[in-house]
N, C-alpha and C. Protein backbone atom coordinates (compact mmCIF):
# COMPACT_ATOMS: atom_id res chain seq x y z
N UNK A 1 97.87 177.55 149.27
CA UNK A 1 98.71 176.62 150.01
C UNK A 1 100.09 177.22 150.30
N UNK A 2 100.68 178.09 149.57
CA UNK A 2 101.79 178.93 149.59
C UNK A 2 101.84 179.47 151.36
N UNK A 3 100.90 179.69 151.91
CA UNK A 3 100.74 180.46 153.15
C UNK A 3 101.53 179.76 154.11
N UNK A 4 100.50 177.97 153.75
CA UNK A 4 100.76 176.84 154.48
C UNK A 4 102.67 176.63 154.47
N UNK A 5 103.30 176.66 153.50
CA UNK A 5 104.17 176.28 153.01
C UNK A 5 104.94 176.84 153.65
N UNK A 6 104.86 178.62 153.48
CA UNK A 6 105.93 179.45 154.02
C UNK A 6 105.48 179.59 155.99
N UNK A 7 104.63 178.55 156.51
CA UNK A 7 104.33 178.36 157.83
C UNK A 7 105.23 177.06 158.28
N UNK A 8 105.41 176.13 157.98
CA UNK A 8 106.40 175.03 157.48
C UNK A 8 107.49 175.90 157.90
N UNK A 9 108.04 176.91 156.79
CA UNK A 9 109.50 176.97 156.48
C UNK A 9 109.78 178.09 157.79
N UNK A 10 109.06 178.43 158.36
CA UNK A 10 109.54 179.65 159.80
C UNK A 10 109.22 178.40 161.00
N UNK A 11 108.63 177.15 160.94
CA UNK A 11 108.55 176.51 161.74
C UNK A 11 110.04 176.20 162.05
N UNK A 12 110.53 175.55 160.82
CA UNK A 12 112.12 175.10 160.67
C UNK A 12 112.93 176.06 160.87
N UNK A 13 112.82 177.12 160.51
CA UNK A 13 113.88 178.53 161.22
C UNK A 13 113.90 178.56 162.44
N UNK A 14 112.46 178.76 162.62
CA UNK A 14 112.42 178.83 164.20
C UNK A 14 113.02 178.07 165.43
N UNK A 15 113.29 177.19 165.20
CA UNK A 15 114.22 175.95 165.36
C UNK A 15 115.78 176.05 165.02
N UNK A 16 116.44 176.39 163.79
CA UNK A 16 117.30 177.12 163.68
C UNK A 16 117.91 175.83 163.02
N UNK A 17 116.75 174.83 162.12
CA UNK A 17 117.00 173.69 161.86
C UNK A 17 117.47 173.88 160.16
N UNK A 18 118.27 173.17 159.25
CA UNK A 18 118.48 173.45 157.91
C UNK A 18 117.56 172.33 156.77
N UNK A 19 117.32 172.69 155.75
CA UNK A 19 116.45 171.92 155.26
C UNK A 19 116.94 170.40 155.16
N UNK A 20 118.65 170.13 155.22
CA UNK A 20 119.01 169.23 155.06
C UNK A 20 118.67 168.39 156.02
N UNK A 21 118.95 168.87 157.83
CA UNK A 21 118.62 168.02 158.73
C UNK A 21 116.99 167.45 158.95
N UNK A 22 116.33 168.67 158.92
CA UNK A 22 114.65 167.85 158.88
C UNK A 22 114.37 166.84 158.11
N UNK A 23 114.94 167.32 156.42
CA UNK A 23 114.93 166.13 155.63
C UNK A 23 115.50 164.58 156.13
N UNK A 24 116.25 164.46 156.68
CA UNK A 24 117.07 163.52 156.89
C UNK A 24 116.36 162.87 158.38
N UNK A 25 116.23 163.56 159.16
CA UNK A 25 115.02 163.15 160.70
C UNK A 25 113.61 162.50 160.12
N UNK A 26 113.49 163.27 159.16
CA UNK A 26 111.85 162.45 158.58
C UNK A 26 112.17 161.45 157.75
N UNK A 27 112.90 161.37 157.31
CA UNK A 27 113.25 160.71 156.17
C UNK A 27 112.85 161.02 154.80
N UNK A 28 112.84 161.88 154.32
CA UNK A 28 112.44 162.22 152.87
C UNK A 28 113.77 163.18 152.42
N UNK A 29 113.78 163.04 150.85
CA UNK A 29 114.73 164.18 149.79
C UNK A 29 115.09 165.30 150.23
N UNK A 30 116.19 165.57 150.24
CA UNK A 30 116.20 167.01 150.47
C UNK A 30 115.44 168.16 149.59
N UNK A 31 115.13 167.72 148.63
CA UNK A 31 114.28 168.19 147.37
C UNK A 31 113.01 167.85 147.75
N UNK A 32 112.52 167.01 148.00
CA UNK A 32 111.14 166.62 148.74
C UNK A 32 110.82 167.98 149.77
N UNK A 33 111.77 168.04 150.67
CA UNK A 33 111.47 168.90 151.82
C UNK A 33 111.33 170.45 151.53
N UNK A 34 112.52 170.42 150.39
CA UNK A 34 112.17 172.02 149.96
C UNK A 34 111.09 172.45 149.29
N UNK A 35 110.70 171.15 148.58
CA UNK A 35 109.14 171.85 148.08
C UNK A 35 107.98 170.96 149.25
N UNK A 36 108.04 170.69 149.78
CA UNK A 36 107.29 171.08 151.13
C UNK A 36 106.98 172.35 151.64
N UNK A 37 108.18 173.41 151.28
CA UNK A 37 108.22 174.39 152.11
C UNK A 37 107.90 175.73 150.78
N UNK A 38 107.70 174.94 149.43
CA UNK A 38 107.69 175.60 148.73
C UNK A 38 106.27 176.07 147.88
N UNK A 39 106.14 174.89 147.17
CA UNK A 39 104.60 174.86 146.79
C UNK A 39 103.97 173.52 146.87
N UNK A 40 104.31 173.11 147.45
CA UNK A 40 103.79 171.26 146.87
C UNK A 40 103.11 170.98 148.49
N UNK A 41 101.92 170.38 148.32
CA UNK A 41 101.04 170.16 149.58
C UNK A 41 101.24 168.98 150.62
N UNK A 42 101.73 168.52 151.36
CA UNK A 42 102.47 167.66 152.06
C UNK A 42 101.75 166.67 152.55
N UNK A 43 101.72 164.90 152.83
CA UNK A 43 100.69 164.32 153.27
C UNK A 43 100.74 164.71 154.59
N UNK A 44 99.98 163.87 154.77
CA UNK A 44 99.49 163.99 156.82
C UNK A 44 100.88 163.24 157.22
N UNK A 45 101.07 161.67 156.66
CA UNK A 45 102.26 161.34 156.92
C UNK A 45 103.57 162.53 157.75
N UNK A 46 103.69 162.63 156.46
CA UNK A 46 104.72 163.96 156.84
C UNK A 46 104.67 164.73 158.05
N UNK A 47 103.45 165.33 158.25
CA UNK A 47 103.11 166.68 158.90
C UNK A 47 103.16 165.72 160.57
N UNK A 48 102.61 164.44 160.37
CA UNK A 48 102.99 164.26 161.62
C UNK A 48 104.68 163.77 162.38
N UNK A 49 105.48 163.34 161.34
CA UNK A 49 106.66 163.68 161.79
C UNK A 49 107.65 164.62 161.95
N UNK A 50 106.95 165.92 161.06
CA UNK A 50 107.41 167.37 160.76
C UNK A 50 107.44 167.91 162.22
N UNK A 51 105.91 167.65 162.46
CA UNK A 51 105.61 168.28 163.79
C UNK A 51 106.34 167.78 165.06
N UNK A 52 106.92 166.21 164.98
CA UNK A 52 107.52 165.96 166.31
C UNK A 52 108.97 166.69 165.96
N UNK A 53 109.44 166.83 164.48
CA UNK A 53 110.98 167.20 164.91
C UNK A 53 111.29 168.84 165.20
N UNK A 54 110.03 169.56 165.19
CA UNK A 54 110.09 171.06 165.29
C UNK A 54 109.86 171.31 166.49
N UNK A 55 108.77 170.66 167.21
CA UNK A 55 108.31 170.36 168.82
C UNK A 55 106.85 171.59 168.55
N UNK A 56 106.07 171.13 167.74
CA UNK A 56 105.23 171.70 167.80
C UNK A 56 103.81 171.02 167.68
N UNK A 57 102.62 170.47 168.03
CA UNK A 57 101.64 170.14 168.29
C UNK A 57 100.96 169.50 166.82
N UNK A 58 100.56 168.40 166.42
CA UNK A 58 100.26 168.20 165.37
C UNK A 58 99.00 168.66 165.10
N UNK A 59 97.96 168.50 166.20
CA UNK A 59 96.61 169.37 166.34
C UNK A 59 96.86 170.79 165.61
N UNK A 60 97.85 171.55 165.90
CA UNK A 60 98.09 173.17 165.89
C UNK A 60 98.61 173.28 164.41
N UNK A 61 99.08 171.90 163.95
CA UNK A 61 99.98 172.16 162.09
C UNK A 61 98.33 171.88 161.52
N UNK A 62 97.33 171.06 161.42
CA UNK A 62 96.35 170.72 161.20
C UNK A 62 95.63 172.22 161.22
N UNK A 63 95.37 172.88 162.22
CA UNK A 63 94.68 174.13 162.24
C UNK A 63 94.87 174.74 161.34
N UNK A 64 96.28 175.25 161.58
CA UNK A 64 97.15 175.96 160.33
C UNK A 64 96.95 175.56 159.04
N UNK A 65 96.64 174.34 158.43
CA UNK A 65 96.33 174.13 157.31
C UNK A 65 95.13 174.36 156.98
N UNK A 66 94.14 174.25 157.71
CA UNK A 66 92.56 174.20 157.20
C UNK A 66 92.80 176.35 157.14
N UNK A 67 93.45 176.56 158.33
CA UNK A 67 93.01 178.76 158.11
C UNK A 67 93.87 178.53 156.57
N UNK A 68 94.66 177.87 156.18
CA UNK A 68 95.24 178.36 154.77
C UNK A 68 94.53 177.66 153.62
N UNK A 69 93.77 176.88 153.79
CA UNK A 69 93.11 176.28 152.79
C UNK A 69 91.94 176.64 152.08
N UNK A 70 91.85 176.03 150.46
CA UNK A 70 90.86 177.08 150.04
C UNK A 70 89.50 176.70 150.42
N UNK A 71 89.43 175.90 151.08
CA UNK A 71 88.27 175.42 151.56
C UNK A 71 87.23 176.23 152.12
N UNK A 72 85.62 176.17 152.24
CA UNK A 72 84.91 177.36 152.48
C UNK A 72 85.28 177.79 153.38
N UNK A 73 85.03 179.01 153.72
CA UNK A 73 86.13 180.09 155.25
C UNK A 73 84.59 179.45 156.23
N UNK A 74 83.39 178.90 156.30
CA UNK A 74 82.84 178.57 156.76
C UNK A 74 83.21 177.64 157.47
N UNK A 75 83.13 176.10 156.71
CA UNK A 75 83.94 174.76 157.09
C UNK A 75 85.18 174.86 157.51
N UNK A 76 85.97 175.84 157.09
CA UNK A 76 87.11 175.96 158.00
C UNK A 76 87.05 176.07 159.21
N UNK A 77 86.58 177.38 159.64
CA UNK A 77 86.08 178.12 160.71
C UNK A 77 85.62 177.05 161.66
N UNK A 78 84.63 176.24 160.88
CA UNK A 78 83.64 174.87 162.09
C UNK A 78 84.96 173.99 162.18
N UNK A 79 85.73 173.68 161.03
CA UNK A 79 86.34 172.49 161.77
C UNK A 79 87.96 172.67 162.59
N UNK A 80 88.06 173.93 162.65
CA UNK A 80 88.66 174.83 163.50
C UNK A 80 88.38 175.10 164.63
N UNK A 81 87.43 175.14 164.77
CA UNK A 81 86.41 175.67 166.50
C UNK A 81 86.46 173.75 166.94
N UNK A 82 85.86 173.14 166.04
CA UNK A 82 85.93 171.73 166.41
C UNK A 82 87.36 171.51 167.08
N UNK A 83 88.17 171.57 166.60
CA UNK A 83 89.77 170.87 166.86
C UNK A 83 90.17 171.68 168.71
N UNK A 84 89.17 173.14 168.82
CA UNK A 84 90.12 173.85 169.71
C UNK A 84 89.11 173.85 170.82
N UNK A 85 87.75 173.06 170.48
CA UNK A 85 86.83 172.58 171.66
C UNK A 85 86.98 171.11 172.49
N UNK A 86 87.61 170.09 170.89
CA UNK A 86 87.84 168.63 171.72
C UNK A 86 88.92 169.46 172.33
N UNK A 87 89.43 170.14 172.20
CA UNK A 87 91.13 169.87 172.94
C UNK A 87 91.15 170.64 174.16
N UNK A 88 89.81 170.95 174.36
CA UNK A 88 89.49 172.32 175.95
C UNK A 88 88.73 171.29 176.91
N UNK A 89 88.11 169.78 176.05
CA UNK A 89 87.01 169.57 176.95
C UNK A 89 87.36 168.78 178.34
N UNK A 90 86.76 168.11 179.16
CA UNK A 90 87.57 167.76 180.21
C UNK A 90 88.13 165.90 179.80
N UNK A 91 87.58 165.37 179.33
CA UNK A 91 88.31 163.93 178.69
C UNK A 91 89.14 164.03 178.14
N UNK A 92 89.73 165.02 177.86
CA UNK A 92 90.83 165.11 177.07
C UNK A 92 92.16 165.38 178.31
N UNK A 93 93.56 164.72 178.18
CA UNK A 93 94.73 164.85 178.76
C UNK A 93 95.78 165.45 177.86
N UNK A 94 95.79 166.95 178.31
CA UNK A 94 97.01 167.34 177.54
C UNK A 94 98.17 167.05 177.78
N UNK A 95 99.15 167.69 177.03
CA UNK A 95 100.60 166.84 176.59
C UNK A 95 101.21 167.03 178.35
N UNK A 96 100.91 168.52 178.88
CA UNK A 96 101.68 168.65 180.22
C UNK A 96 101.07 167.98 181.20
N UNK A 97 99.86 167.08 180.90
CA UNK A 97 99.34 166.46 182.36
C UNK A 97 99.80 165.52 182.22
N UNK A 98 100.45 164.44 181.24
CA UNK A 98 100.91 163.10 181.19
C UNK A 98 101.67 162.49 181.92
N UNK A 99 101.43 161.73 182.82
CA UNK A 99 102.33 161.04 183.73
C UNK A 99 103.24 160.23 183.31
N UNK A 100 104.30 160.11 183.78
CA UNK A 100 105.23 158.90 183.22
C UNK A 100 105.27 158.10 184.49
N UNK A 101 105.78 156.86 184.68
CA UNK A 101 106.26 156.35 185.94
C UNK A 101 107.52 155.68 186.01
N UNK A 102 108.41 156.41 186.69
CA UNK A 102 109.58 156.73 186.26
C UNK A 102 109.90 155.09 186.74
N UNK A 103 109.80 154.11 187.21
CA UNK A 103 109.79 152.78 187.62
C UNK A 103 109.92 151.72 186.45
N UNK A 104 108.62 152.01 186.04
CA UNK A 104 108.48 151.28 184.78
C UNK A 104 108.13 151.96 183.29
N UNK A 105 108.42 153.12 183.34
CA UNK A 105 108.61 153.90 181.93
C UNK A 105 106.76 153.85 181.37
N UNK A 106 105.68 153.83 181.86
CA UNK A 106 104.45 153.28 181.68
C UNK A 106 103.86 155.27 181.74
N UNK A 107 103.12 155.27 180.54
CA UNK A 107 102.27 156.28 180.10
C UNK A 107 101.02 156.12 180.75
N UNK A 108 100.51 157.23 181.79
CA UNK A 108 98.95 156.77 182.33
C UNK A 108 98.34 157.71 181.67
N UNK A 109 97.52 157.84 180.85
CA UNK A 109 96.03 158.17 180.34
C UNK A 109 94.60 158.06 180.60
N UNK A 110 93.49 158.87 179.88
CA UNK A 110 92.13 158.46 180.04
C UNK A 110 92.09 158.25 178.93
N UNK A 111 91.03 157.23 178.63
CA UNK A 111 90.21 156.99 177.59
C UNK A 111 89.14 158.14 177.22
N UNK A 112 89.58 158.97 176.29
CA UNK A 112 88.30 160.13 176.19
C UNK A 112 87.06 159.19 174.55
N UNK A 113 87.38 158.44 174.43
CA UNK A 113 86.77 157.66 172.89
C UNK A 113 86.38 156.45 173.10
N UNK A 114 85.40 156.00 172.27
CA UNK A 114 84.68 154.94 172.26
C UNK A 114 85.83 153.89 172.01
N UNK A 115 86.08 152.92 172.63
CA UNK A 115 87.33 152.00 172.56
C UNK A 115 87.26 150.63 172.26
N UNK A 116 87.96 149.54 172.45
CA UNK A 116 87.58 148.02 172.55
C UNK A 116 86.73 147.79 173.56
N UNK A 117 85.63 147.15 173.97
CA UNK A 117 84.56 146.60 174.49
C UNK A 117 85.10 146.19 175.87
N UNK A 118 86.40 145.19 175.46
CA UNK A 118 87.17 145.28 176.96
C UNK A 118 87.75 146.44 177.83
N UNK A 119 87.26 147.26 177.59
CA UNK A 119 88.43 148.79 178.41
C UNK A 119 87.44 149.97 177.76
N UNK A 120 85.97 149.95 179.29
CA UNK A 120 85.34 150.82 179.56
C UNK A 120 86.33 152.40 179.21
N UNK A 121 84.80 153.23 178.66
CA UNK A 121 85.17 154.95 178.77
C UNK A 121 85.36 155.06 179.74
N UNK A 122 86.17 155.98 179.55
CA UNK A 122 87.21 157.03 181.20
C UNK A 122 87.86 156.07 181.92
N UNK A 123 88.02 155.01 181.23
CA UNK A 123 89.54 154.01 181.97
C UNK A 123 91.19 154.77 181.97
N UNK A 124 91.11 154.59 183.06
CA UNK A 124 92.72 155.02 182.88
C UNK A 124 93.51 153.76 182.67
N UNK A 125 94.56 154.01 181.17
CA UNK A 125 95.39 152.98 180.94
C UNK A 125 96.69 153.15 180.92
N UNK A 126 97.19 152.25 181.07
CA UNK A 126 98.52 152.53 181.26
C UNK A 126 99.43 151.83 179.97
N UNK A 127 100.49 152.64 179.20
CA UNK A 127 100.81 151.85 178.51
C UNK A 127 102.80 152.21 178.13
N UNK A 128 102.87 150.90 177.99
CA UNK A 128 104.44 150.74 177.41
C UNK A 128 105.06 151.40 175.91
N UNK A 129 105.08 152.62 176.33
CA UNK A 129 105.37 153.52 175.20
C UNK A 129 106.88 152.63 174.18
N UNK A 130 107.59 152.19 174.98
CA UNK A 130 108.50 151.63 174.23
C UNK A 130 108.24 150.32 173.35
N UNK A 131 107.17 149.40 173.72
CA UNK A 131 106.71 148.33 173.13
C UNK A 131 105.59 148.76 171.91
N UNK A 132 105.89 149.24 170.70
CA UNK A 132 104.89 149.27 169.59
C UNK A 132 105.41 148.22 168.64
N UNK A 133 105.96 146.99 169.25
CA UNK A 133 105.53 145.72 168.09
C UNK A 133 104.49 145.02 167.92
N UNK A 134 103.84 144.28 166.56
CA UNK A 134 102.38 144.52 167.12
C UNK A 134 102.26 142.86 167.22
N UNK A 135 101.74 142.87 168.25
CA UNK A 135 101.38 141.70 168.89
C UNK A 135 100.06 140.67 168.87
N UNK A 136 100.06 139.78 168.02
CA UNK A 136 98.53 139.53 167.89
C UNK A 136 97.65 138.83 169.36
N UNK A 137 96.22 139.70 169.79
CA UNK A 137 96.09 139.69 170.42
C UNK A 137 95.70 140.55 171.68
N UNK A 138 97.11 141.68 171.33
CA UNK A 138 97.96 142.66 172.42
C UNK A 138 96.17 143.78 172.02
N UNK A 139 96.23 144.48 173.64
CA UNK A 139 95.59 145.67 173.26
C UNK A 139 96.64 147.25 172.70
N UNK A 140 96.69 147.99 172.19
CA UNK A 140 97.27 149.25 171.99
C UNK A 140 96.65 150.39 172.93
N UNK A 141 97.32 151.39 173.30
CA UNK A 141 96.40 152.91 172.73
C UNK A 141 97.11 153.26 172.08
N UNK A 142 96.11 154.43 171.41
CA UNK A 142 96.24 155.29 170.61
C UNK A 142 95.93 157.24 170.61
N UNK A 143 96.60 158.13 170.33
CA UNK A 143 96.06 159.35 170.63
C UNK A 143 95.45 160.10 168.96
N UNK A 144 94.33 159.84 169.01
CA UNK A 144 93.81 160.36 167.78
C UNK A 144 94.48 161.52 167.73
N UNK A 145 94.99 161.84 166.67
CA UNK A 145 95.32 163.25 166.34
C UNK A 145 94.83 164.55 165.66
N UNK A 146 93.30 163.65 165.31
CA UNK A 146 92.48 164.88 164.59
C UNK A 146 91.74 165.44 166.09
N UNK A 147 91.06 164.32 167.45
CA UNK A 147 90.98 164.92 168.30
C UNK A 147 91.82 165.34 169.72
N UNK A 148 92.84 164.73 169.92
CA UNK A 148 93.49 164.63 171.10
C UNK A 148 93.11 164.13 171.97
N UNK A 149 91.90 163.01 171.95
CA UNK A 149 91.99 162.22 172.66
C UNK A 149 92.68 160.64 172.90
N UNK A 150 92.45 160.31 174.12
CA UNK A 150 92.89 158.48 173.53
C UNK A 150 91.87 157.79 173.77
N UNK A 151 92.26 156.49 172.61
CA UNK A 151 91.13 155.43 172.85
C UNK A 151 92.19 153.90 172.66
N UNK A 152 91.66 152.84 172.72
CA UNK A 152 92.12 151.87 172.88
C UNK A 152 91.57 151.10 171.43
N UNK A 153 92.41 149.72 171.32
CA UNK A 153 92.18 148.94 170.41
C UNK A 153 93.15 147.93 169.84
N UNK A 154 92.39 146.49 169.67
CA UNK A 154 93.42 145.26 169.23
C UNK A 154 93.95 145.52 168.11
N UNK A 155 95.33 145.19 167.39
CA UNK A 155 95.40 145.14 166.30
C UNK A 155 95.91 143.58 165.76
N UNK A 156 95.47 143.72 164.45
CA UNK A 156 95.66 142.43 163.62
C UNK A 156 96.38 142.75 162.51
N UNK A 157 97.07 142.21 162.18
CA UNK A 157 98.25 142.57 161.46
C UNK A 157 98.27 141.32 160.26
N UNK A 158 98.17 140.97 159.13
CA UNK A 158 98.45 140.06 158.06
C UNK A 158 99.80 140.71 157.34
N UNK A 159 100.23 140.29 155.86
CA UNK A 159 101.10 140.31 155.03
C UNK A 159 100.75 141.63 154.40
N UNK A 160 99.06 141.84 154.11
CA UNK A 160 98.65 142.81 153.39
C UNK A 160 97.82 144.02 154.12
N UNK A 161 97.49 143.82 155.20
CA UNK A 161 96.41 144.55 155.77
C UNK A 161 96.51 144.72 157.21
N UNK A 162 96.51 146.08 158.02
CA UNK A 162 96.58 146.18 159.27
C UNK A 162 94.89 146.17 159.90
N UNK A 163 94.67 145.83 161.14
CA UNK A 163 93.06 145.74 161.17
C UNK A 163 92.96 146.62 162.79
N UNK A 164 92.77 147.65 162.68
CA UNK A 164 92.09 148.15 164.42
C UNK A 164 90.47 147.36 164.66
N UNK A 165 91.03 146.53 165.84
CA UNK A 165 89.32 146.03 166.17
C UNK A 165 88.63 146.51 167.30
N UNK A 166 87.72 146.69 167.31
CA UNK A 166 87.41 147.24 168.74
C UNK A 166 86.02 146.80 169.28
N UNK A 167 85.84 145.57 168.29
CA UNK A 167 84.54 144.57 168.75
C UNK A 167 83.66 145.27 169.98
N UNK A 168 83.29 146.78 168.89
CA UNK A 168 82.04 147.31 169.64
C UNK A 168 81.02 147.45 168.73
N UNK A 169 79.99 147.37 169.27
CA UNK A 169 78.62 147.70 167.72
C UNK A 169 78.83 149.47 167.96
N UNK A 170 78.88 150.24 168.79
CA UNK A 170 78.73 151.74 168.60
C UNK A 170 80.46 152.54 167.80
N UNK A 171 81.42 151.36 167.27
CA UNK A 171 82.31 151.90 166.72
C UNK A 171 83.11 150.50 165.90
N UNK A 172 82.66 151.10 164.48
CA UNK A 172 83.23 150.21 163.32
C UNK A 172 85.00 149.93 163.83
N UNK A 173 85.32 148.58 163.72
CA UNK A 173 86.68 148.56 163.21
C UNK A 173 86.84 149.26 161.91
N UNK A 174 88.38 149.14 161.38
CA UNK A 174 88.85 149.64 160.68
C UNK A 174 90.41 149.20 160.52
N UNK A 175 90.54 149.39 158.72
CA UNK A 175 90.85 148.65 158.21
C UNK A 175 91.74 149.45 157.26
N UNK A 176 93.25 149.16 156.61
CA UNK A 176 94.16 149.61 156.33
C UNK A 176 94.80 149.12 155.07
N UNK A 177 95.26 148.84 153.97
CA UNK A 177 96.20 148.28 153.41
C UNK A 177 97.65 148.59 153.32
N UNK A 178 98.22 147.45 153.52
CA UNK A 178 99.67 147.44 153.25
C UNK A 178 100.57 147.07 152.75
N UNK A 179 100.90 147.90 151.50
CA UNK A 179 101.55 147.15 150.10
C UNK A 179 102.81 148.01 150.26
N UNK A 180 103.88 148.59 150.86
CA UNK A 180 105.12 149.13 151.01
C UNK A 180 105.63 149.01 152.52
N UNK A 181 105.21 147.38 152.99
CA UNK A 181 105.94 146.74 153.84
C UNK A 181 105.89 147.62 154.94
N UNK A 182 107.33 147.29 155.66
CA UNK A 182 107.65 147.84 156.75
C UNK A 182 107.64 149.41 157.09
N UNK A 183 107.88 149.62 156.36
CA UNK A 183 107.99 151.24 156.27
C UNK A 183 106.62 152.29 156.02
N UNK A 184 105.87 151.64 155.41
CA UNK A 184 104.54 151.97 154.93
C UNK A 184 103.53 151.64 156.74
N UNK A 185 103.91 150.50 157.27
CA UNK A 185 103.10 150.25 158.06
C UNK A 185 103.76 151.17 159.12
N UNK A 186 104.80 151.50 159.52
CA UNK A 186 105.25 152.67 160.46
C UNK A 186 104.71 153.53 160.58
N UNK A 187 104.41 154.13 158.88
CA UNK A 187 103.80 155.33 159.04
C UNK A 187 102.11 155.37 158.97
N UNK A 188 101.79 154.23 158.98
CA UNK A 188 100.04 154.11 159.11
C UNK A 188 100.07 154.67 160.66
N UNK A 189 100.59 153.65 161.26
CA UNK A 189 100.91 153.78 162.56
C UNK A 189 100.98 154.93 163.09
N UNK A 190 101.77 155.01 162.75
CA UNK A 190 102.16 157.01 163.75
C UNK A 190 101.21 158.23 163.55
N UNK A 191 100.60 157.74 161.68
CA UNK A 191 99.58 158.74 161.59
C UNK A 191 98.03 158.24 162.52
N UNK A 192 97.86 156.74 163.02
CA UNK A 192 96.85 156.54 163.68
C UNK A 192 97.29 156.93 165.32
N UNK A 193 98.17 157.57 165.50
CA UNK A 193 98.99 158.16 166.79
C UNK A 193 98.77 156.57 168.33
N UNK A 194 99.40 155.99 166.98
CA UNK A 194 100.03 154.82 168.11
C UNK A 194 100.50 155.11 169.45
N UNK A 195 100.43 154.88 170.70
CA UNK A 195 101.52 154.95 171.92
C UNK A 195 102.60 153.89 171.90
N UNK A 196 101.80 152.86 172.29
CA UNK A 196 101.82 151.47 172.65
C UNK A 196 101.05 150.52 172.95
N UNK A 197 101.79 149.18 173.61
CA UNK A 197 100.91 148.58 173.96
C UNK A 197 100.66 148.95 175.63
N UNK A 198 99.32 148.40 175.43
CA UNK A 198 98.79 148.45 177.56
C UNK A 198 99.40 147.76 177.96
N UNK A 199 99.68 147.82 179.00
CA UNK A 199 100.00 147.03 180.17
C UNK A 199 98.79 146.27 181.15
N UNK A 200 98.19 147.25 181.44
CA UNK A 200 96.77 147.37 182.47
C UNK A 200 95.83 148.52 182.57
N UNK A 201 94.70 148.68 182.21
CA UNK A 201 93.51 149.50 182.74
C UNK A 201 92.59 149.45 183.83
N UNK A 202 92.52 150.34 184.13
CA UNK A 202 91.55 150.58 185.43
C UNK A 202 90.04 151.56 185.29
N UNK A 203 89.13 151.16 185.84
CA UNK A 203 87.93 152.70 185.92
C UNK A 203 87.80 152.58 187.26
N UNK A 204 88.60 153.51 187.83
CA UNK A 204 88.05 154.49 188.93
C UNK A 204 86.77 155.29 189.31
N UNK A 205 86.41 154.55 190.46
CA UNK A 205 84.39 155.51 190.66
C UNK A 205 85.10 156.00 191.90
């Protein structure tokens, strides 16, 4: 994991960033962050806000961890080739094709994933990147981050438990707990690569 670690700490050079400021952008110890970079193995949490404050691809910190991991050089290898095939195939919208609309600030996407039942595959949706309060009811997307695609889905929200529904039989909801409040549910969130909410979807023939 040392490999991983000292890949981290040239990320942050490279940037020309100090351990104090990353610490402080993610929100964690400054002591937290240095052994991030030192020996201590970092959650996903982390790695996905690591990765927005360095400007580097969370797909690509993920890679980097499985080539440093002791995991079989086999299963690496497959779930390596996996990560760099979803992200070649054509359902997939990379980061430079993303439209904004400079009018109404609205993210247009495809649906490359099995989604909510209401909002057919290969819909293009559009969504209010600035609105992630969660709304009962509201549809979301989301950009998986193990594949880089997006898919859609309601969320339900209680005191204790966040709920993605997607009232399809070919894809289980799923289901979350949440016992460190507000802050805990942020980061469920961001690691389920929240956008926002939709606005409107379309399928184009």
């Amino acid at each position: 994991m040392a490999a991983f670690n000292d890949y981290l700490k040239s990320l942050r050079e490279q940037k020309a960033l100090d351990i104090g400021t990353v610490a402080k952008r993610i929100g964690v110890h400054r002591h937290t962050q240095s052994n991030y970079e030192g020996h201590r193995d970092p959650p996903i949490d982390y790695l996905v806000d690591f990765a927005e404050v360095v400007g580097v691809s969370f797909a690509e910190i993920l890679k980097k961890r499985l080539d440093y991991s002791k995991a079989n050089k086999e299963a690496a290898k497959k779930a390596i080739s996996s990560l760099n095939t979803v992200n070649s195939t054509d359902n997939t919208v990379s980061d430079n094709s993303l439209k904004y609309k400079t009018s109404s600030e609205l993210l247009q996407v495809k649906l490359g994933e099995l989604s909510h039942t209401a909002v057919p595959m290969d819909s293009t949706i559009y969504i209010d990147t600035c609105n992630k309060n969660v709304t009962p009811g509201a549809m979301y997307g989301f950009l998986n981050p193990m594949t880089g695609c997006y898919f859609a889905a309601k969320l339900v929200l209680t005191d204790a438990q966040l709920k993605l529904v997607f009232d399809n039989a070919k894809r289980k909801d799923a289901e979350f707990n949440i016992e460190g409040g507000s802050n805990e549910l942020h980061y469920v969130l961001k690691t389920l690569g929240l956008l926002g909410r939709i606005i409107k979807a379309e399928l184009i023939f």
